[in-house]
PDB file of N, CA and C in Angstrom:
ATOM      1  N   UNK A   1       0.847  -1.179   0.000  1.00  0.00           N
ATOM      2  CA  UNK A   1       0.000   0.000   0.000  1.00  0.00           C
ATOM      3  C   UNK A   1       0.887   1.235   0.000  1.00  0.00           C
ATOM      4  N   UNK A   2       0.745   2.423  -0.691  1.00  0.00           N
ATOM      5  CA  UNK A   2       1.715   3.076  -0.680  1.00  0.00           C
ATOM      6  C   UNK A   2       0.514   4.668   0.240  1.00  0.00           C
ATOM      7  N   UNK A   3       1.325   5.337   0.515  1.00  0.00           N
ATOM      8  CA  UNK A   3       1.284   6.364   1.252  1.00  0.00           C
ATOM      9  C   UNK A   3       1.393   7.773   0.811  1.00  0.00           C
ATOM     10  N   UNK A   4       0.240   8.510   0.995  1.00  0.00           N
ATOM     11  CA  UNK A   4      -0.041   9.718   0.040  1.00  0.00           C
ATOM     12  C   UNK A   4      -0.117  11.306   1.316  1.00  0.00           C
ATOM     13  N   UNK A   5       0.763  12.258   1.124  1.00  0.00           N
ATOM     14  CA  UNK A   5       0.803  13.200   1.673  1.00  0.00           C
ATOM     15  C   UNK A   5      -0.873  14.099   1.250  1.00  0.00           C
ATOM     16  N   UNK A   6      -1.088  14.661   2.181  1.00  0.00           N
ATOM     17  CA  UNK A   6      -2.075  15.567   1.534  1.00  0.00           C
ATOM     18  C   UNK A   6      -1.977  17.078   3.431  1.00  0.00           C
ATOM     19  N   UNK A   7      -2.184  18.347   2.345  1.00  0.00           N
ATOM     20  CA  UNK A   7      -2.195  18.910   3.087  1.00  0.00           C
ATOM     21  C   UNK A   7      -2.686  19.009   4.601  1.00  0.00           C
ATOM     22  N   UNK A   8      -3.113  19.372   5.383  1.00  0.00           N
ATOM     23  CA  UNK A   8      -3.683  19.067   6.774  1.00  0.00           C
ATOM     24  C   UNK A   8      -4.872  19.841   6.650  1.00  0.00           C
ATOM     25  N   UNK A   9      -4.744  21.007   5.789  1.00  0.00           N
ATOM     26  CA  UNK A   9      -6.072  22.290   4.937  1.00  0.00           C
ATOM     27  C   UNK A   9      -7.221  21.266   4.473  1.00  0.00           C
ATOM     28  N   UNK A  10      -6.576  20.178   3.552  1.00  0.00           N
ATOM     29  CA  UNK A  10      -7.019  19.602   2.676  1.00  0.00           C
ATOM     30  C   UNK A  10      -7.492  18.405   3.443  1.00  0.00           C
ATOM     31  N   UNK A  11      -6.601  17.966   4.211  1.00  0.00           N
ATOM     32  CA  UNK A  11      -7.162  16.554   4.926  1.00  0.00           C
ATOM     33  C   UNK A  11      -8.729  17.096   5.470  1.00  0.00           C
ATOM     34  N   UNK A  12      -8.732  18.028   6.111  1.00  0.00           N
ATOM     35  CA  UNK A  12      -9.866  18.782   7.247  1.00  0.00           C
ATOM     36  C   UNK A  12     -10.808  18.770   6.325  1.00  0.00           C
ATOM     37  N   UNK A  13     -11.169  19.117   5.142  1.00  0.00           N
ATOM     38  CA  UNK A  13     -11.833  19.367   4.050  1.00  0.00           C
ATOM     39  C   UNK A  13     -12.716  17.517   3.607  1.00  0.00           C
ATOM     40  N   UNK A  14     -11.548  16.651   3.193  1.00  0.00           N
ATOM     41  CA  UNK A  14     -11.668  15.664   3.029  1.00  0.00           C
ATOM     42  C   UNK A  14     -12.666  15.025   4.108  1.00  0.00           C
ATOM     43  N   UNK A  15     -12.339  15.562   5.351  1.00  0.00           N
ATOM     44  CA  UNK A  15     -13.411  14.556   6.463  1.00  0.00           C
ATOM     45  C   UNK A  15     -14.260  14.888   6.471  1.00  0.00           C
ATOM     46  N   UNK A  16     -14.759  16.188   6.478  1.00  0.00           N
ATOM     47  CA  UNK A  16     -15.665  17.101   6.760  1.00  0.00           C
ATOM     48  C   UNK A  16     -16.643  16.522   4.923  1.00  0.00           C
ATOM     49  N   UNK A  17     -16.410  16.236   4.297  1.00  0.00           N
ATOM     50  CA  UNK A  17     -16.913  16.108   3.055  1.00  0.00           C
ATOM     51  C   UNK A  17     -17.430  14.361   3.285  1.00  0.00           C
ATOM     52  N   UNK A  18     -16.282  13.735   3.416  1.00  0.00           N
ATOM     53  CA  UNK A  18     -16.374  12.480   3.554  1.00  0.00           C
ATOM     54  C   UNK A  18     -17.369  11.813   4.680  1.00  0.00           C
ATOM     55  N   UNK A  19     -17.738  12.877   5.310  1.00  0.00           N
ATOM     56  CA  UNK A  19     -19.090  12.712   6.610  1.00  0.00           C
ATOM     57  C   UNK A  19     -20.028  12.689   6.360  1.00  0.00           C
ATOM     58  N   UNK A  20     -20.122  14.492   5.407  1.00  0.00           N
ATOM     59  CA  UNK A  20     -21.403  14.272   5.016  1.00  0.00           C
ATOM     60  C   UNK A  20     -22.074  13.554   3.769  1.00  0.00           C
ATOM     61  N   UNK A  21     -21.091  13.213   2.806  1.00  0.00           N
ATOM     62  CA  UNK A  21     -21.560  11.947   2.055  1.00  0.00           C
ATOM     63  C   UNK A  21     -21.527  10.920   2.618  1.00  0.00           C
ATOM     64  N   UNK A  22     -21.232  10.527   3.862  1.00  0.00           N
ATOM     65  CA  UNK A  22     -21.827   8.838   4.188  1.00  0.00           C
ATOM     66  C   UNK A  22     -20.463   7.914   4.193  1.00  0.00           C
ATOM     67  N   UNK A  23     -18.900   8.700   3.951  1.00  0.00           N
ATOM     68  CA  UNK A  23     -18.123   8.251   3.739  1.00  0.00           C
ATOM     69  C   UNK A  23     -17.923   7.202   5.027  1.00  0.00           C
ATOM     70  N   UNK A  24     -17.700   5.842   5.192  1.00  0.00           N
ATOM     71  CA  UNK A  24     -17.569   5.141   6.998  1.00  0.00           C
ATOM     72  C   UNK A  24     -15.726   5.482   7.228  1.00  0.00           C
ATOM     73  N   UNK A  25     -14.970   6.200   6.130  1.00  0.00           N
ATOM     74  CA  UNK A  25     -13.820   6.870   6.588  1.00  0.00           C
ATOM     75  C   UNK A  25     -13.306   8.153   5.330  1.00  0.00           C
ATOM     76  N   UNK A  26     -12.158   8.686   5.994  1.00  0.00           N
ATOM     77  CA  UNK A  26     -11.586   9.529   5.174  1.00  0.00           C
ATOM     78  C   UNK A  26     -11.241   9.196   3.454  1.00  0.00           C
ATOM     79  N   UNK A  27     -10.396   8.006   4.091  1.00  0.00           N
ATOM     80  CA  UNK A  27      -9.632   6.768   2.857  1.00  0.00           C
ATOM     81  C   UNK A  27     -11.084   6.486   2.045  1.00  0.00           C
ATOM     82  N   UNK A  28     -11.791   5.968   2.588  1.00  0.00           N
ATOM     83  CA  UNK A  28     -13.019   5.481   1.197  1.00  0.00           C
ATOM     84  C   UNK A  28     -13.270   6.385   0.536  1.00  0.00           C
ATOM     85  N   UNK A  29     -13.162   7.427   0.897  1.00  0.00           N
ATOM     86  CA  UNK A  29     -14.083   8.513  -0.020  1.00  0.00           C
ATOM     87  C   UNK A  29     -12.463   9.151  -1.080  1.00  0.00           C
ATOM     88  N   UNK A  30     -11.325   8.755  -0.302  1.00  0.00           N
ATOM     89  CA  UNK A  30     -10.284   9.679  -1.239  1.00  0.00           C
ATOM     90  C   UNK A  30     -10.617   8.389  -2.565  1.00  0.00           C
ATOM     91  N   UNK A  31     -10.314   7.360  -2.122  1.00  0.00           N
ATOM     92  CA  UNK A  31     -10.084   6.330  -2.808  1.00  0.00           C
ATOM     93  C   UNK A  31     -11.019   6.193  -3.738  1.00  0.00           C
ATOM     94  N   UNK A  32     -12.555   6.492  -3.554  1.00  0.00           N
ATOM     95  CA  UNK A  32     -13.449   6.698  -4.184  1.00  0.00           C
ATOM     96  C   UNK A  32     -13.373   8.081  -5.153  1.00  0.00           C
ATOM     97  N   UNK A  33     -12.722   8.982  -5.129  1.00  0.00           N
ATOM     98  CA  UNK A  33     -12.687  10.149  -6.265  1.00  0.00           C
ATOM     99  C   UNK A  33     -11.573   9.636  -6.908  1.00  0.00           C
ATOM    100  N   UNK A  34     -10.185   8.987  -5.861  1.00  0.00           N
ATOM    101  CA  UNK A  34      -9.442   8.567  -7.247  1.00  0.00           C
ATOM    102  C   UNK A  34      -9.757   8.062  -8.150  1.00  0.00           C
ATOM    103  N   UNK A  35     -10.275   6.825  -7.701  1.00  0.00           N
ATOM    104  CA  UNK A  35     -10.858   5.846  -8.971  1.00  0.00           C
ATOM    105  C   UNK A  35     -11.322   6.378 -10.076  1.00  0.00           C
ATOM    106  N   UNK A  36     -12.810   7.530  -9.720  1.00  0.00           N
ATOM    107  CA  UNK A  36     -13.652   7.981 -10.534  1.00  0.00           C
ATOM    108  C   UNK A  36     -12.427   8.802 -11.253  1.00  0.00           C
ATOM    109  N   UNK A  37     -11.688   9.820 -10.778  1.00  0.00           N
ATOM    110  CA  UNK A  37     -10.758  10.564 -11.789  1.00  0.00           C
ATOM    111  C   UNK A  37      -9.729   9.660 -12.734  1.00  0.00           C
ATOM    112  N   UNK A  38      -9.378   8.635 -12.083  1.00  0.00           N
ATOM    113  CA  UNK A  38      -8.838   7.503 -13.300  1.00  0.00           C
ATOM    114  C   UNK A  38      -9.543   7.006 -14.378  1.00  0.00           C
ATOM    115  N   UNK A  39     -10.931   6.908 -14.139  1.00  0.00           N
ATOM    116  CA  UNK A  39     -12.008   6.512 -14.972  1.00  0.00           C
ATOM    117  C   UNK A  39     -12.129   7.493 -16.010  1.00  0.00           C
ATOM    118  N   UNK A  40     -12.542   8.416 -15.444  1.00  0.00           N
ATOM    119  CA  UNK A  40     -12.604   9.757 -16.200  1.00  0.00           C
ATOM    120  C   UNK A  40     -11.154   9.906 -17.337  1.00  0.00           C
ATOM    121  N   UNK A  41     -10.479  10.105 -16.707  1.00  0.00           N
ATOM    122  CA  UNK A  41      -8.509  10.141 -17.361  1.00  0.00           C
ATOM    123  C   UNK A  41      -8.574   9.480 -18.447  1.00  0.00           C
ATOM    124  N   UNK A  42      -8.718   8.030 -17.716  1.00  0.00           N
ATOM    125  CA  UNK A  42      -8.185   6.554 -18.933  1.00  0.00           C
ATOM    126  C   UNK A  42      -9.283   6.783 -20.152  1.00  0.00           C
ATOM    127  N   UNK A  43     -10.304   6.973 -19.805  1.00  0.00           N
ATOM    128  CA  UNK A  43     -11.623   6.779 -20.874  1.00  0.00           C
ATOM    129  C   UNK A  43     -11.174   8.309 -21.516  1.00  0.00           C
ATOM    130  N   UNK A  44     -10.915   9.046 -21.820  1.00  0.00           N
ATOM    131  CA  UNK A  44     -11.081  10.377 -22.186  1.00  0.00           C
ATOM    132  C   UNK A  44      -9.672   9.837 -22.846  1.00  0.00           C
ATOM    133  N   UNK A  45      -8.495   9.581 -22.993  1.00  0.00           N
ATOM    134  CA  UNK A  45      -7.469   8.942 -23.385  1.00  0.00           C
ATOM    135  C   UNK A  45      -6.850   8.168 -23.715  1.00  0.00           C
ATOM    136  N   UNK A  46      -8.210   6.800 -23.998  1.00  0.00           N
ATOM    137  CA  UNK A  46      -8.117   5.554 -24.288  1.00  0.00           C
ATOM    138  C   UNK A  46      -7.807   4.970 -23.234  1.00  0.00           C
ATOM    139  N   UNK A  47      -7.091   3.964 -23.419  1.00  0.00           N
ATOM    140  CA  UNK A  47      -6.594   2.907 -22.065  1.00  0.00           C
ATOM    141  C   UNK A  47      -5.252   3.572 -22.004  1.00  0.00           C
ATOM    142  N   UNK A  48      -4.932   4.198 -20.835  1.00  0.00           N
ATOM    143  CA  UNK A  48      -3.990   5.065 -20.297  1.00  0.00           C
ATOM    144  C   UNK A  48      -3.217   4.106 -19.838  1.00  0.00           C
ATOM    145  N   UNK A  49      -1.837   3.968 -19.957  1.00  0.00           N
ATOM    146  CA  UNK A  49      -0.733   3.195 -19.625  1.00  0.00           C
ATOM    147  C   UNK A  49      -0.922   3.316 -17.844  1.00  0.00           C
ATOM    148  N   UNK A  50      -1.046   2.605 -16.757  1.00  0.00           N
ATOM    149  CA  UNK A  50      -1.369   2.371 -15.410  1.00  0.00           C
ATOM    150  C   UNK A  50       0.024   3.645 -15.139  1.00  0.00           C
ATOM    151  N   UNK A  51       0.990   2.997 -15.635  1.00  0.00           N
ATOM    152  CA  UNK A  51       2.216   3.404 -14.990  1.00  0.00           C
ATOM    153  C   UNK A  51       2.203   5.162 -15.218  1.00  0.00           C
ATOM    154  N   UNK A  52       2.191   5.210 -16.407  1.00  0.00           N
ATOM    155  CA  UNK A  52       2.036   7.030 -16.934  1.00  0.00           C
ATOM    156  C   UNK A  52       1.314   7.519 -15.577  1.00  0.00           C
ATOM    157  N   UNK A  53      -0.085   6.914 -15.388  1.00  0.00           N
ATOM    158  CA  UNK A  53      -1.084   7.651 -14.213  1.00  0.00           C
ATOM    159  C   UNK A  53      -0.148   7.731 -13.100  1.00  0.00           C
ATOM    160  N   UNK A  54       0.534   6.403 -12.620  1.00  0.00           N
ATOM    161  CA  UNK A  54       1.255   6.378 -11.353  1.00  0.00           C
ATOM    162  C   UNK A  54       2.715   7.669 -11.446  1.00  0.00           C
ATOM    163  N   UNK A  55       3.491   7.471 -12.174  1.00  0.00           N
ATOM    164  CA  UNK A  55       4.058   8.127 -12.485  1.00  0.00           C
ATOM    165  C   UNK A  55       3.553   9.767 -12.482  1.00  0.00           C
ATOM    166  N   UNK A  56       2.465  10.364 -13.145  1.00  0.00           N
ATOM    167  CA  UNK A  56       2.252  11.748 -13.149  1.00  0.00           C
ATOM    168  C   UNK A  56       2.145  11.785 -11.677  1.00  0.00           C
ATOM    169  N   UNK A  57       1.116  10.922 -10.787  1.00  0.00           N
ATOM    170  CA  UNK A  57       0.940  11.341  -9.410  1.00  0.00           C
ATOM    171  C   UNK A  57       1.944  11.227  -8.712  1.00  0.00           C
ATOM    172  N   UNK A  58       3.056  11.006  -9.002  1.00  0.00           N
ATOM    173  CA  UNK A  58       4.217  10.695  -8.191  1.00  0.00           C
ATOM    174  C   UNK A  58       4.974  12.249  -8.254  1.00  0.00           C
ATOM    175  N   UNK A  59       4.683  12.573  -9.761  1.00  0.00           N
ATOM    176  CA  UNK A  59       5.173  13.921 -10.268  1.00  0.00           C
ATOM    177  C   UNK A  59       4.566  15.229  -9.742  1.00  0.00           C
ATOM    178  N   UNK A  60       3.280  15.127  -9.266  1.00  0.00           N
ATOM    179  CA  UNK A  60       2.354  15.626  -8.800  1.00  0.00           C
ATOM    180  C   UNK A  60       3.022  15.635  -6.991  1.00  0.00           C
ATOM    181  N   UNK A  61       3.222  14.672  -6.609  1.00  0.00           N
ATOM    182  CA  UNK A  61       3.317  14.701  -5.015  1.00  0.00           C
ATOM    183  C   UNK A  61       2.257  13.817  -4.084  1.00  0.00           C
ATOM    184  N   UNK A  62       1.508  12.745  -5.241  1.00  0.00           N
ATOM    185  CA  UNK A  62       0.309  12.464  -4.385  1.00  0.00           C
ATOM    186  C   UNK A  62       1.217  11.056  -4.225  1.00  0.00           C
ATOM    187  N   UNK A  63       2.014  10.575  -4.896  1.00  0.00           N
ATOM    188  CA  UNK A  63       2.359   8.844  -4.005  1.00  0.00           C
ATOM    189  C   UNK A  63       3.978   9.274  -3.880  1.00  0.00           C
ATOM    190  N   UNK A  64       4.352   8.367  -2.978  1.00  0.00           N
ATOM    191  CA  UNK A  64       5.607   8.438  -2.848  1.00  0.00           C
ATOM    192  C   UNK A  64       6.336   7.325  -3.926  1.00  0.00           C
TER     193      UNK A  64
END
């Protein structure tokens, strides 16, 4: 499992969101927009190489 920084601005945001949709934690609900934004990504770009995605977010700051 790898490990994703996110601001503490942003974490506060995340719970507070993730509550009132019904999220039963923080993680389901991040994990749940990633997906959908991969969905979104890959389909809008064909079948997007996995690694390219991993790679930009790495470039980005979201995985280590």
């Amino acid at each position: 499992m790898a490990k994703i920084k996110i601001e503490d601005s942003v974490f506060d945001r995340v719970k507070r969101v993730a509550e009132i949709a019904g999220y039963a934690t923080p993680e389901e609900f991040v994990v749940h927009v990633i997906e959908r934004e991969l969905e979104r990504i890959e389909g809008s770009e064909g079948a997007a190489d996995e690694q390219q995605v991993i790679d930009r977010l790495k470039g980005l700051g979201y995985l280590e």
